[in-house]
Protein backbone atom coordinates (compact mmCIF):
# COMPACT_ATOMS: atom_id res chain seq x y z
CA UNK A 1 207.54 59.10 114.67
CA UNK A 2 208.79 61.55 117.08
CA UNK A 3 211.88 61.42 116.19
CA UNK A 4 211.34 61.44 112.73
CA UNK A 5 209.61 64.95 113.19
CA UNK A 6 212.96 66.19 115.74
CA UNK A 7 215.16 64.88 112.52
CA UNK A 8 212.85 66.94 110.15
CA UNK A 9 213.42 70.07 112.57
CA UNK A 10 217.29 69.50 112.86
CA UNK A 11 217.55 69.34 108.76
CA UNK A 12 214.66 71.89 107.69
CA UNK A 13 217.02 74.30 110.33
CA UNK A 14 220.00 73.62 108.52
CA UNK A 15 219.14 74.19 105.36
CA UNK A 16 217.46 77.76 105.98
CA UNK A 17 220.75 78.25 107.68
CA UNK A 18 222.75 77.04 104.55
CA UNK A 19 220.58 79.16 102.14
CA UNK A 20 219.99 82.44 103.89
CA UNK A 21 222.70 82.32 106.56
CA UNK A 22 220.00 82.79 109.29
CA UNK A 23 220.31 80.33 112.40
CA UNK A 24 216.95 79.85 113.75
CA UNK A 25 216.15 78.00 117.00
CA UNK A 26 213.77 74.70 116.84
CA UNK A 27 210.48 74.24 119.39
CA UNK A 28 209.28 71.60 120.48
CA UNK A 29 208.17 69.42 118.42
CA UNK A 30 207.60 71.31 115.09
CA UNK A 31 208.49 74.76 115.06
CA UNK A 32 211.46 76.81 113.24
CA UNK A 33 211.98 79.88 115.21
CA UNK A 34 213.72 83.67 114.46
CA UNK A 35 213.47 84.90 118.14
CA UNK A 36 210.11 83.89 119.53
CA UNK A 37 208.53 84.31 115.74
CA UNK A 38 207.94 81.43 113.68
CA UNK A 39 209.67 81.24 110.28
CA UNK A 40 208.62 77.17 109.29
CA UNK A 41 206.32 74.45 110.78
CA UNK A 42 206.66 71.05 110.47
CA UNK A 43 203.76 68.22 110.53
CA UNK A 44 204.23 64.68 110.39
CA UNK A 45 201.52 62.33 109.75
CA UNK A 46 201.10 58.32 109.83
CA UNK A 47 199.27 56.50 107.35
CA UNK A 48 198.75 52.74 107.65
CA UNK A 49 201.32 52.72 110.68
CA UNK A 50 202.33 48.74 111.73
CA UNK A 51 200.92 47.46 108.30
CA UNK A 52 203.32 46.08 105.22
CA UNK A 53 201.86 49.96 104.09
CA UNK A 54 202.82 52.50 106.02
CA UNK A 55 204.18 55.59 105.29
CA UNK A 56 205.32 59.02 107.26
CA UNK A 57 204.48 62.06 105.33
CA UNK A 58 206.23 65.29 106.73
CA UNK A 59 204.54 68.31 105.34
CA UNK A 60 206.86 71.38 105.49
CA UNK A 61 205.69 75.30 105.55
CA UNK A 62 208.54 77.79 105.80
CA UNK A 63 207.50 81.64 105.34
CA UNK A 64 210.20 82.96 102.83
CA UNK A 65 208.91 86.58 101.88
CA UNK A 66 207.71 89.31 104.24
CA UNK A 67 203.66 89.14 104.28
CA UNK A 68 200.98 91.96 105.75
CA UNK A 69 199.73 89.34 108.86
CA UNK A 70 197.35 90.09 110.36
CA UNK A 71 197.94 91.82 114.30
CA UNK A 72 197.43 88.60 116.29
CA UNK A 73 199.61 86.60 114.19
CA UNK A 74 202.23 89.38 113.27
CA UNK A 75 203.81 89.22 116.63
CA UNK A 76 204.58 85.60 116.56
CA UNK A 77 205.24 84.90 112.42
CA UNK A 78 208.42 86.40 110.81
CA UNK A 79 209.77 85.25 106.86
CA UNK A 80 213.07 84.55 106.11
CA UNK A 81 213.28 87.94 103.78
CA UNK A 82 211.91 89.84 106.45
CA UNK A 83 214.76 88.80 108.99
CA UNK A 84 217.18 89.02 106.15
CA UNK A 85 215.69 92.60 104.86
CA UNK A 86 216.20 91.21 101.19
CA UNK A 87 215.48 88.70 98.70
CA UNK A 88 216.35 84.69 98.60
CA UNK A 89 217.36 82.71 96.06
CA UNK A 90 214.19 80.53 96.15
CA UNK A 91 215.51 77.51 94.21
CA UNK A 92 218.61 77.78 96.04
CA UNK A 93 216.45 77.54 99.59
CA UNK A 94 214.39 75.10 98.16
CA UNK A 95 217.87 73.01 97.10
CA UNK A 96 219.54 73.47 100.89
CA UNK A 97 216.72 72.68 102.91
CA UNK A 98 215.53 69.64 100.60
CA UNK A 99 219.04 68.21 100.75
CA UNK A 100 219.70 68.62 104.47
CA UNK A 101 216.15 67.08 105.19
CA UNK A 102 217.51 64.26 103.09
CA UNK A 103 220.76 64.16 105.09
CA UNK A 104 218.76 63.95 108.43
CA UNK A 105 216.03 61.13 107.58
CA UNK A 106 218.47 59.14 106.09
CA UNK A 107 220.90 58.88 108.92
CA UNK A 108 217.89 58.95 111.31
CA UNK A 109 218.20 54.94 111.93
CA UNK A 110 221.79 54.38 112.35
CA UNK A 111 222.10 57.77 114.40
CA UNK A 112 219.30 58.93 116.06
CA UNK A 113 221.64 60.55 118.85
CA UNK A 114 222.85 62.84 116.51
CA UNK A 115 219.63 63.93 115.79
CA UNK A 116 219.05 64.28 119.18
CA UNK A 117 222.26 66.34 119.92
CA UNK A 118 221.42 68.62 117.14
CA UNK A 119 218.14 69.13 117.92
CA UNK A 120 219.01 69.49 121.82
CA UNK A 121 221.53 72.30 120.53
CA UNK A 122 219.22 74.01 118.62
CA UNK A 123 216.52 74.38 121.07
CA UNK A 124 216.87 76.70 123.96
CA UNK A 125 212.87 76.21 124.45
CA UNK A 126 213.67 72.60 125.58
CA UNK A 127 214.80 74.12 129.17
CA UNK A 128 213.28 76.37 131.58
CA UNK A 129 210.43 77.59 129.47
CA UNK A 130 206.92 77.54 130.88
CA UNK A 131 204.33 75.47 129.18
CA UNK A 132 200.68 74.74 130.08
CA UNK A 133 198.40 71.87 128.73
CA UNK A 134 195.07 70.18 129.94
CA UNK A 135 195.35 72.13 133.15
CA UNK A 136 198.55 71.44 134.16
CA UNK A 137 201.89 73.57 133.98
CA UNK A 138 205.66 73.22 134.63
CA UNK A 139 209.14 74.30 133.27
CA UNK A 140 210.35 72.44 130.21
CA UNK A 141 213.64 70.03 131.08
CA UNK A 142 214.35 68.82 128.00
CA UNK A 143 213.68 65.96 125.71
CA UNK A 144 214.36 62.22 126.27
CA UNK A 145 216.14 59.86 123.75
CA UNK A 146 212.49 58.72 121.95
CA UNK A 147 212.22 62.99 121.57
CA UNK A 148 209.34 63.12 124.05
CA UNK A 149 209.28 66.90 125.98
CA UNK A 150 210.07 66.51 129.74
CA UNK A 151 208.18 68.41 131.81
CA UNK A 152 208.77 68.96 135.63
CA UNK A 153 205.74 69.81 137.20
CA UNK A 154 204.92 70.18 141.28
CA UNK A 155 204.30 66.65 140.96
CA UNK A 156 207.70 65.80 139.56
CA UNK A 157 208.38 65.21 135.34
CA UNK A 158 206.23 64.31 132.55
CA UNK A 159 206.96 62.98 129.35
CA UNK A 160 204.60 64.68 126.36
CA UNK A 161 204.44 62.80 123.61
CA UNK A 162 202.09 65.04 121.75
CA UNK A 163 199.06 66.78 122.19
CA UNK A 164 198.63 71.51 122.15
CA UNK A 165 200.90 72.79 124.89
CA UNK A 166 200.66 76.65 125.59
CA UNK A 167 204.50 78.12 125.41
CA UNK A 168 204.06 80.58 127.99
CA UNK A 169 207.49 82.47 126.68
């Protein structure tokens, strides 16, 4: 599941690249970035996981035109029109990022490394950034090859596999 969410990162990210020729930065594990704003979230959910039944929805939220936020959320939100300071081709966005989403789930089983390199590349967050979660708080040093965040900590490195961090950028 984790790395289904990284793959949905890597292609939502390439397709707002392809449509609007922005090149946003991904965060751990969800998050499309413009500088330290968000542009698109991600959220992947199980439903009858390890049953003949289950399914992986990935729900998908990108910010395309310039809205009034309000001034807690205005700092850390941007829109892809609002970076761009003009219009997007909606249906051509909605064509890009659909396809390269499609691109990345469906190569996701034979080649989940390049997922990971991608994702790796795309993510300056994944290194040296401060994070803080149940009352602990260390440096981010990456991601390991099942997409959990590494954390090293004063009592050496923790793998998150989910769960609210605080990005102390």
């Amino acid at each position: 599941m984790s790395l289904l969410t990284l793959a949905a990162g890597v292609g939502i990210r390439e397709g707002i690249a392809a449509a609007s020729g922005l090149a946003p930065d991904l965060k751990w594990p969800n998050d499309v970035l413009v500088g330290r704003r968000k542009l698109a979230g991600i959220l992947a959910e199980g439903l009858a996981i390890g049953t003949s039944h289950q399914a992986i929805v990935i729900g998908v939220g990108i910010n395309v035109r310039p809205a009034a936020y309000p001034p807690e959320v205005a700092a850390r939100a941007t829109s892809i029109e609002g970076e761009l300071g003009r219009g997007v081709d909606r249906d051509a966005l909605f064509e890009a990022v659909l396809d390269a989403l499609w691109r990345r789930l469906a190569t996701l089983e034979d080649s989940p490394g390049d997922i990971l390199r991608a994702w790796r590349a795309a993510s300056p967050t994944a290194r040296g950034a401060r994070v803080a979660w149940d009352g602990r708080s260390g440096l981010t040093s990456g991601i390991d090859d099942s997409g959990a965040l590494l954390v090293t900590t004063p009592s050496g490195v923790e793998r998150i596999i989910a769960g609210e961090l605080n990005w102390n950028l």
